[in-house]
N, C-alpha and C. Protein backbone atom coordinates (compact mmCIF):
# COMPACT_ATOMS: atom_id res chain seq x y z
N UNK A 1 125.07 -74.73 6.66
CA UNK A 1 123.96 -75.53 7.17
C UNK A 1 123.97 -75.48 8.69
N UNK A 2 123.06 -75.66 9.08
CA UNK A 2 122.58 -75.10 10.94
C UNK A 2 123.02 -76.70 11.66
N UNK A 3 123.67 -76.87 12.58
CA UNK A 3 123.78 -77.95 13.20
C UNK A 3 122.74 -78.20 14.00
N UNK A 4 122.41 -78.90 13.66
CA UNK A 4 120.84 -79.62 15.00
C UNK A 4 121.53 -80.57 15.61
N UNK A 5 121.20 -80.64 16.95
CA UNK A 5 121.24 -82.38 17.65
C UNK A 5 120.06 -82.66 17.96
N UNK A 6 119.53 -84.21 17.40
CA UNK A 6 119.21 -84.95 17.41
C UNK A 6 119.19 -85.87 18.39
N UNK A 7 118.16 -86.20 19.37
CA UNK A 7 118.02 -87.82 20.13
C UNK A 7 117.28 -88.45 19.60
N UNK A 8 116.88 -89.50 20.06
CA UNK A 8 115.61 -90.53 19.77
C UNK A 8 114.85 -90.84 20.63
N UNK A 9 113.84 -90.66 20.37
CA UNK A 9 112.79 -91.24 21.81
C UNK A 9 112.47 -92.94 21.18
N UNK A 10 111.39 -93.46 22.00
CA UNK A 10 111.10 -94.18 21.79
C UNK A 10 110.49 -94.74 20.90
N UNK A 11 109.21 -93.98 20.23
CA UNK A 11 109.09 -93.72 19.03
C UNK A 11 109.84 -93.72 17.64
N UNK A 12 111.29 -93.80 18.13
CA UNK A 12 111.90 -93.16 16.86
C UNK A 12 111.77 -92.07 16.18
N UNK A 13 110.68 -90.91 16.88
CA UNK A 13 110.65 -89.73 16.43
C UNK A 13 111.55 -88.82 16.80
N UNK A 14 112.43 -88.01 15.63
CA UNK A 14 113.26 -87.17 15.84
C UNK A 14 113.21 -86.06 17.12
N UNK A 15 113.73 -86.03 17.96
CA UNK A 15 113.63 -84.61 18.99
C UNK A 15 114.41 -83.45 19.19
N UNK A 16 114.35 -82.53 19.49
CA UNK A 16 115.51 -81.84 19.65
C UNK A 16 115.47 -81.06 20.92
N UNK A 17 117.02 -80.76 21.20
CA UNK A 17 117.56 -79.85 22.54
C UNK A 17 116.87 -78.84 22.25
N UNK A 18 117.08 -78.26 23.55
CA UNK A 18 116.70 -76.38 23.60
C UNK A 18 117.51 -75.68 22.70
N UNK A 19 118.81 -76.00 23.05
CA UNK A 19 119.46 -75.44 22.24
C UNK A 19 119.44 -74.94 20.46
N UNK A 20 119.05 -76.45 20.32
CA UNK A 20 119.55 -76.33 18.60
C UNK A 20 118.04 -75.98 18.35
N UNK A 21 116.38 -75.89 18.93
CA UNK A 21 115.37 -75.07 18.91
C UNK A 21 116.01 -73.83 18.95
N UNK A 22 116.00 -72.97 19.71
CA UNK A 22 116.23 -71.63 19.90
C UNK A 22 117.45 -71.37 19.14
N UNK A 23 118.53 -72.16 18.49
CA UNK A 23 119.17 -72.15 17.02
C UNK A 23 118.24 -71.71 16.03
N UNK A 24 117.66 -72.65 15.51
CA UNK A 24 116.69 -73.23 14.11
C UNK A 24 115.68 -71.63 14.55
N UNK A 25 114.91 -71.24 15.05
CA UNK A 25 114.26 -70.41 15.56
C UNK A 25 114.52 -68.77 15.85
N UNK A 26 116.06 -68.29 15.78
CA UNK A 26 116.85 -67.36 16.11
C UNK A 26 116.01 -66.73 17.73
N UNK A 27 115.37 -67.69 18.58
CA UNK A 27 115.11 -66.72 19.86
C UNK A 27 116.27 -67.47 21.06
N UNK A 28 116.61 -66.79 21.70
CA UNK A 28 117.13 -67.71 22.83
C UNK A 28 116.32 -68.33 23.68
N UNK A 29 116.96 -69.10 24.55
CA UNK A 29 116.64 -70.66 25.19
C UNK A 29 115.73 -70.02 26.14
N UNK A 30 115.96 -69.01 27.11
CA UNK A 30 115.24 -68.18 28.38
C UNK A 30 113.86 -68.02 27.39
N UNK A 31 113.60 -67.85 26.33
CA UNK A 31 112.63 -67.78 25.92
C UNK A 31 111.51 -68.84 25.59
N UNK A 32 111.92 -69.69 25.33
CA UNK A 32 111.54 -70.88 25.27
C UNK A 32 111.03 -71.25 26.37
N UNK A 33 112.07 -71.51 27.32
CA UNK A 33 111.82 -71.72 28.96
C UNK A 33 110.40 -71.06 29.38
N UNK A 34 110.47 -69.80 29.03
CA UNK A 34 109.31 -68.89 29.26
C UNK A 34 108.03 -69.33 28.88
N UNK A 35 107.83 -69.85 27.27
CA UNK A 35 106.72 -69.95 26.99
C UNK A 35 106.27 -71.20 27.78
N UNK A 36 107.12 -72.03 27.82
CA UNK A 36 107.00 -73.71 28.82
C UNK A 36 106.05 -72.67 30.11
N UNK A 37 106.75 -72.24 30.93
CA UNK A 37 106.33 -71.52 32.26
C UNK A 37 104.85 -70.63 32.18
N UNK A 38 104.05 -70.36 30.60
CA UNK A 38 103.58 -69.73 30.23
C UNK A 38 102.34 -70.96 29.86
N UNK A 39 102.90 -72.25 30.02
CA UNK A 39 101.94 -73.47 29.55
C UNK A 39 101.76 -72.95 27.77
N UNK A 40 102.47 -72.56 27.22
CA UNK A 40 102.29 -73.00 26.28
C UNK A 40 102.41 -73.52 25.34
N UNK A 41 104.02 -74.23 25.48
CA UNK A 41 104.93 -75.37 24.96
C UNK A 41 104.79 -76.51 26.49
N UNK A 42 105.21 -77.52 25.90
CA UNK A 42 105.66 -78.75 26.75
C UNK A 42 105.54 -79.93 26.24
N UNK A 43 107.13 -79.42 25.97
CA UNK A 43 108.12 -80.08 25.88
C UNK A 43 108.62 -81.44 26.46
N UNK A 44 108.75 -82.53 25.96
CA UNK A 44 109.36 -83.63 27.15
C UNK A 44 110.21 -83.74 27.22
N UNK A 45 110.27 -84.51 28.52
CA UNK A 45 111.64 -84.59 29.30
C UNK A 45 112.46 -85.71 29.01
N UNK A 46 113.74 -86.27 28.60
CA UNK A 46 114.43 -87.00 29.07
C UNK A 46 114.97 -87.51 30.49
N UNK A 47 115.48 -88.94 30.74
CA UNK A 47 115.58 -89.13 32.12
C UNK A 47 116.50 -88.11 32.53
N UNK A 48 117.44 -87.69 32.44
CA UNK A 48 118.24 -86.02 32.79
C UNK A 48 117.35 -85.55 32.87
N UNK A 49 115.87 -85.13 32.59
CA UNK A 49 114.92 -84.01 32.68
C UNK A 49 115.53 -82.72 32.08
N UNK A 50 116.32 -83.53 30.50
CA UNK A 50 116.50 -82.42 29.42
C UNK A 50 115.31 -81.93 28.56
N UNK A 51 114.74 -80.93 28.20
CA UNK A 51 113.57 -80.41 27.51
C UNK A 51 114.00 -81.17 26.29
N UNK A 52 112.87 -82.01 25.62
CA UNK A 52 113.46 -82.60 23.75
C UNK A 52 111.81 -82.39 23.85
N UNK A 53 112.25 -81.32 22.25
CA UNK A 53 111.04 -81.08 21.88
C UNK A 53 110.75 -81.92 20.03
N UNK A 54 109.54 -82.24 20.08
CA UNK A 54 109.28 -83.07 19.18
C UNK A 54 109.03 -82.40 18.14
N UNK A 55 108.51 -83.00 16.81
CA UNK A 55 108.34 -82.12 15.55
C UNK A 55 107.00 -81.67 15.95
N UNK A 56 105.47 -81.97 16.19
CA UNK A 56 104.46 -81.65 16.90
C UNK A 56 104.83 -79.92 17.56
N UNK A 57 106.00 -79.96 18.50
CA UNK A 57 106.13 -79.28 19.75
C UNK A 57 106.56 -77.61 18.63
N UNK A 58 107.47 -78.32 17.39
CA UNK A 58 108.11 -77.64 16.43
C UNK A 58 107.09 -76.71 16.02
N UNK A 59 105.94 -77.31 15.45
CA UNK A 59 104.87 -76.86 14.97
C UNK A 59 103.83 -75.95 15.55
N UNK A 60 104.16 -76.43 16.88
CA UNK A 60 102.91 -75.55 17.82
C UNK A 60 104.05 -74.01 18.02
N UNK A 61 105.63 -74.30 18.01
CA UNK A 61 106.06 -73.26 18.46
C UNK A 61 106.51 -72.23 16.99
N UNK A 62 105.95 -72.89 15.53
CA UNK A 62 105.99 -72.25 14.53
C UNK A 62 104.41 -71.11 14.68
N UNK A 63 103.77 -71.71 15.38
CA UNK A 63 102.19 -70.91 15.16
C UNK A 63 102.54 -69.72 16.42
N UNK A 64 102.94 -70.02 17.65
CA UNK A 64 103.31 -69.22 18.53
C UNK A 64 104.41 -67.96 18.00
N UNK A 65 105.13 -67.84 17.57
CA UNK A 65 106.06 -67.31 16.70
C UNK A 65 105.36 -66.42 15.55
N UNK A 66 104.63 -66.99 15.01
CA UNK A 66 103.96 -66.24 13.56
C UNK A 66 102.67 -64.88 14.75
N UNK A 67 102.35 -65.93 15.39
CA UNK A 67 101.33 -64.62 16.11
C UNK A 67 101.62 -63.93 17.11
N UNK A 68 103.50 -63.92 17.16
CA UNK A 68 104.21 -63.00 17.97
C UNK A 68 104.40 -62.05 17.22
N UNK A 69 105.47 -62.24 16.35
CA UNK A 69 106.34 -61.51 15.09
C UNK A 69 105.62 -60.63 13.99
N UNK A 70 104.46 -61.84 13.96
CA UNK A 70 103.88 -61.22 12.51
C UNK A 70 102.60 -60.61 12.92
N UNK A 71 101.75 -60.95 13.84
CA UNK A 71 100.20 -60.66 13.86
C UNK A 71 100.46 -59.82 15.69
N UNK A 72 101.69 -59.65 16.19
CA UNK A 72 102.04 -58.51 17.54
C UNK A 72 100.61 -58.84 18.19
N UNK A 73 100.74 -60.36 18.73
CA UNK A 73 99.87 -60.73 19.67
C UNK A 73 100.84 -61.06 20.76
N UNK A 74 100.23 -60.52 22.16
CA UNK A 74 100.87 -60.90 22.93
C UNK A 74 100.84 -62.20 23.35
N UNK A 75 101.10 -62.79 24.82
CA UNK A 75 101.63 -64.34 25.67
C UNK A 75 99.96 -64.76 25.71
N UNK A 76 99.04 -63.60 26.83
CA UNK A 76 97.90 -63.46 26.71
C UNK A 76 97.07 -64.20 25.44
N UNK A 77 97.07 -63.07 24.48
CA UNK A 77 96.67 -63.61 23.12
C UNK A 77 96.68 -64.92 22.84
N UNK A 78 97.62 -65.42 23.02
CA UNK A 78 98.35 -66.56 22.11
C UNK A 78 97.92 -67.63 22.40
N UNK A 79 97.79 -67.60 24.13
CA UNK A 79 96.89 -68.38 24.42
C UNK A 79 95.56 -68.50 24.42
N UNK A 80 94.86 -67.60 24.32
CA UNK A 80 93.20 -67.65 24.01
C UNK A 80 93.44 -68.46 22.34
N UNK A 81 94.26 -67.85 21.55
CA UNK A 81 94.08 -68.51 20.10
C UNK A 81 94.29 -69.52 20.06
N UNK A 82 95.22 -70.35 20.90
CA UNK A 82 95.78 -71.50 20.94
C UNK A 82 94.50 -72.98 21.50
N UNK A 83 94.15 -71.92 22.75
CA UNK A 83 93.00 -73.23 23.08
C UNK A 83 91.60 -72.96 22.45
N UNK A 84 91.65 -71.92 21.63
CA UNK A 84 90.57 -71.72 20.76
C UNK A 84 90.70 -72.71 19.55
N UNK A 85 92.08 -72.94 19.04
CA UNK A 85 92.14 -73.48 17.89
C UNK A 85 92.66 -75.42 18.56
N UNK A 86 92.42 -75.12 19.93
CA UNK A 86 92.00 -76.43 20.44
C UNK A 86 90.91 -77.15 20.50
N UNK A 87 89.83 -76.31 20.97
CA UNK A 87 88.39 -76.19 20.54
C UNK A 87 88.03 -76.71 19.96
N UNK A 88 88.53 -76.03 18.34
CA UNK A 88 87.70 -76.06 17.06
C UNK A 88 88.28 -77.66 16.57
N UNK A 89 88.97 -77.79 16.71
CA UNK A 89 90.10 -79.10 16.52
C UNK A 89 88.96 -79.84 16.81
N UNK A 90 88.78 -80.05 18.58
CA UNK A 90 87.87 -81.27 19.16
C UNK A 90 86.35 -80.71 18.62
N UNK A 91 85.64 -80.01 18.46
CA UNK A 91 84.73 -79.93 17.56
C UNK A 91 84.52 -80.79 16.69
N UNK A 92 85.54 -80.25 15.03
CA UNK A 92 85.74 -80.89 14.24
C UNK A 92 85.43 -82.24 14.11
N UNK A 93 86.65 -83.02 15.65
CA UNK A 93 86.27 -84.41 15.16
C UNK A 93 85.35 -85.21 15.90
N UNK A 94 84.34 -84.14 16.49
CA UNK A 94 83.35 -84.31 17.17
C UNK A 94 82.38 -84.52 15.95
N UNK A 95 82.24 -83.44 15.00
CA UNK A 95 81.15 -83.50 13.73
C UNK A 95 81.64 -84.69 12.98
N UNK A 96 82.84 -84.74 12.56
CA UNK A 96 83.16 -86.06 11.98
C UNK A 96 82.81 -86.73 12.29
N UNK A 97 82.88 -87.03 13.63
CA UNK A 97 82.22 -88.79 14.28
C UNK A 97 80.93 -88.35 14.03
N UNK A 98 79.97 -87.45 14.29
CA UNK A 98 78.57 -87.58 14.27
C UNK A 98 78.05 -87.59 12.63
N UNK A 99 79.12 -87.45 12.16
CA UNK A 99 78.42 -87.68 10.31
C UNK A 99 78.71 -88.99 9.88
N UNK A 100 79.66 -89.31 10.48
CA UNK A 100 80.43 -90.93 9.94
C UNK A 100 79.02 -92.08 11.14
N UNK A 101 78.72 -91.47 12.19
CA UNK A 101 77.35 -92.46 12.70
C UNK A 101 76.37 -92.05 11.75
N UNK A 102 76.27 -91.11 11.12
CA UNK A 102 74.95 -90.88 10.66
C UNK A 102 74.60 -91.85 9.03
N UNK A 103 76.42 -91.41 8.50
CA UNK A 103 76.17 -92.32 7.50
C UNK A 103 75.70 -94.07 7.54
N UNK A 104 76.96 -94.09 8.32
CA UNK A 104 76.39 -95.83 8.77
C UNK A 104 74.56 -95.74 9.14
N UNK A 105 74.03 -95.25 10.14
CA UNK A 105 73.09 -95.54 10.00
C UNK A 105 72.14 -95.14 8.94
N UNK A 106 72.43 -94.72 8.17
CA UNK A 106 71.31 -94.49 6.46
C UNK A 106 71.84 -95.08 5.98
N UNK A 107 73.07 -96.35 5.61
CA UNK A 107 73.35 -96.93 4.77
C UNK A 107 73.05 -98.31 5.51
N UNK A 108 72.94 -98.62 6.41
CA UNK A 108 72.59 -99.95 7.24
C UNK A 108 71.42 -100.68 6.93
N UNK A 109 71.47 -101.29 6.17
CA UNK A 109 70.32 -102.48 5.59
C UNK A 109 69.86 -102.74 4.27
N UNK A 110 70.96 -101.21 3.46
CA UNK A 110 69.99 -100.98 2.38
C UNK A 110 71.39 -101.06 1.55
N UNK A 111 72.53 -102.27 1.84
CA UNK A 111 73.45 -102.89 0.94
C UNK A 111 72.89 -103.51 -0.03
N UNK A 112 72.25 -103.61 -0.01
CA UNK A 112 71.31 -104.61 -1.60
C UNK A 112 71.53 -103.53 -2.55
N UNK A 113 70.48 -102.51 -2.32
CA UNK A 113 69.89 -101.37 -3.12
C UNK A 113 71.08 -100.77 -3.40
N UNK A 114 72.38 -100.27 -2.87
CA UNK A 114 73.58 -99.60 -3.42
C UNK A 114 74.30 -100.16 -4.12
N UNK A 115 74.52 -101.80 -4.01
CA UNK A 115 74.60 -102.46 -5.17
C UNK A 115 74.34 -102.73 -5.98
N UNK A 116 73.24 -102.96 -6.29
CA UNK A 116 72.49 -102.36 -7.40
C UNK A 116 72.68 -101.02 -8.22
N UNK A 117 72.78 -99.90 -7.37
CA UNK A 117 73.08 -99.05 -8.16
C UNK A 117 74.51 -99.34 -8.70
N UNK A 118 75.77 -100.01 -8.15
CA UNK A 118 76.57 -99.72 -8.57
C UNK A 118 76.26 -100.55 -9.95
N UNK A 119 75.69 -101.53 -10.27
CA UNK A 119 75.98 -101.82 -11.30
C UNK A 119 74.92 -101.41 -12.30
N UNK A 120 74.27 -100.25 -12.36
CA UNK A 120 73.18 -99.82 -13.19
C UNK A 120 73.86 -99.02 -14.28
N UNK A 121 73.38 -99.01 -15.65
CA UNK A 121 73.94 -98.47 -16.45
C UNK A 121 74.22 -96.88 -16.53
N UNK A 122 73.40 -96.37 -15.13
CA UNK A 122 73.37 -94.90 -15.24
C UNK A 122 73.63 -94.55 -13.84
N UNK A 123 75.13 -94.11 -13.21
CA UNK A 123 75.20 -94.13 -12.49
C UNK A 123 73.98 -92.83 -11.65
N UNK A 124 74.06 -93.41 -10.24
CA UNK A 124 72.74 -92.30 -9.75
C UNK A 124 73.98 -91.83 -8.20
N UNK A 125 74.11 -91.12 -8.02
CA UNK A 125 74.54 -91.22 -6.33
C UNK A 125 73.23 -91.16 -4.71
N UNK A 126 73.64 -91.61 -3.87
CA UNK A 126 72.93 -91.41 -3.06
C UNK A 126 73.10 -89.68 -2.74
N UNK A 127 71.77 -89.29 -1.95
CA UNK A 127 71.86 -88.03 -1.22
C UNK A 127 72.64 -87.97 -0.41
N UNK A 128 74.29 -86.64 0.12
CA UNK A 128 74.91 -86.42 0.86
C UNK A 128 74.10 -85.40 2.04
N UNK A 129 75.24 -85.52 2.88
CA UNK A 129 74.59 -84.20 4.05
C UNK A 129 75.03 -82.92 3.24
N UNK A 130 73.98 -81.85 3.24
CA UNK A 130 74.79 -80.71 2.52
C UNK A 130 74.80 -79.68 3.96
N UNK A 131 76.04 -79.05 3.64
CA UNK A 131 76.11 -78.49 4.54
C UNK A 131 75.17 -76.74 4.31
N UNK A 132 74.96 -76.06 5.37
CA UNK A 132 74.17 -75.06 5.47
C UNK A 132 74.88 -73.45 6.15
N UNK A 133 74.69 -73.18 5.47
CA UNK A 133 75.40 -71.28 6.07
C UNK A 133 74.45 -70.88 6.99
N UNK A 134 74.43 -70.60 8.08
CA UNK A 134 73.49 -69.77 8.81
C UNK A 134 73.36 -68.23 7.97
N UNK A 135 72.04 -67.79 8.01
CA UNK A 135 71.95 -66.60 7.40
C UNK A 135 72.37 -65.10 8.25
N UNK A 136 73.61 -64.16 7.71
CA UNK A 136 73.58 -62.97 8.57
C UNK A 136 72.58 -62.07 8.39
N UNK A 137 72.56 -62.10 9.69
CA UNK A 137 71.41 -61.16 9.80
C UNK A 137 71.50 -59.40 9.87
């Protein structure tokens, strides 16, 4: 079994050294260091201003890794994919919020009438948003 060390932040979320990362990971530490210098880990600091990287930090440096090793994207690369799939992220819960206002406002006043349906012997649903494919052209 792989020895990790473990601190605690404040959180109580598990962190870990450089070290036992670039353990768990088989790259060395200069590498790590690198991608930090590369902005594309960061990592926090302890008051020593030791790097403890979080499970989050784990995750971002599992996706960095897969589109090194496996998909031979370079530092370059990694970062266009990275704040691309930052993007799409804040997108996302950009459409979310604008469907979750939209619902509230089509359901706003007309609590009577959905109650009603709920208790009708045949259930009916309201109309959803359906979503739409743009056509290729």
């Amino acid at each position: 079994m792989k020895k990790e060390r473990k601190a605690q932040t404040k959180g109580a979320e598990p962190v870990y050294h450089i070290s036992s990362v670039a353990e768990m990971y088989g790259i060395h530490p200069q590498t790590l260091r690198l991608y930090e210098r590369e902005g594309l880990l960061k990592p926090s600091r302890s008051e020593g201003n030791t790097r403890l990287y979080s499970a989050d930090d784990l995750k971002r440096l599992e996706i960095i890794l897969n589109l090194i090793r496996d998909l031979g994207v370079n530092l370059a690369g990694v970062e266009v994919v990275l704040n691309m799939r930052a993007k799409i992220e804040r997108i996302e819960g950009e459409v979310t919020e604008f469907l979750d206002y939209v619902q509230r406002e089509f359901f706003q006043g007309k609590e009577e009438e959905f109650e009603a349906r709920k208790r009708a012997l045949v259930s009916v649903r309201p109309g959803g948003v359906v979503r739409v494919k743009a056509r290729e052209e």
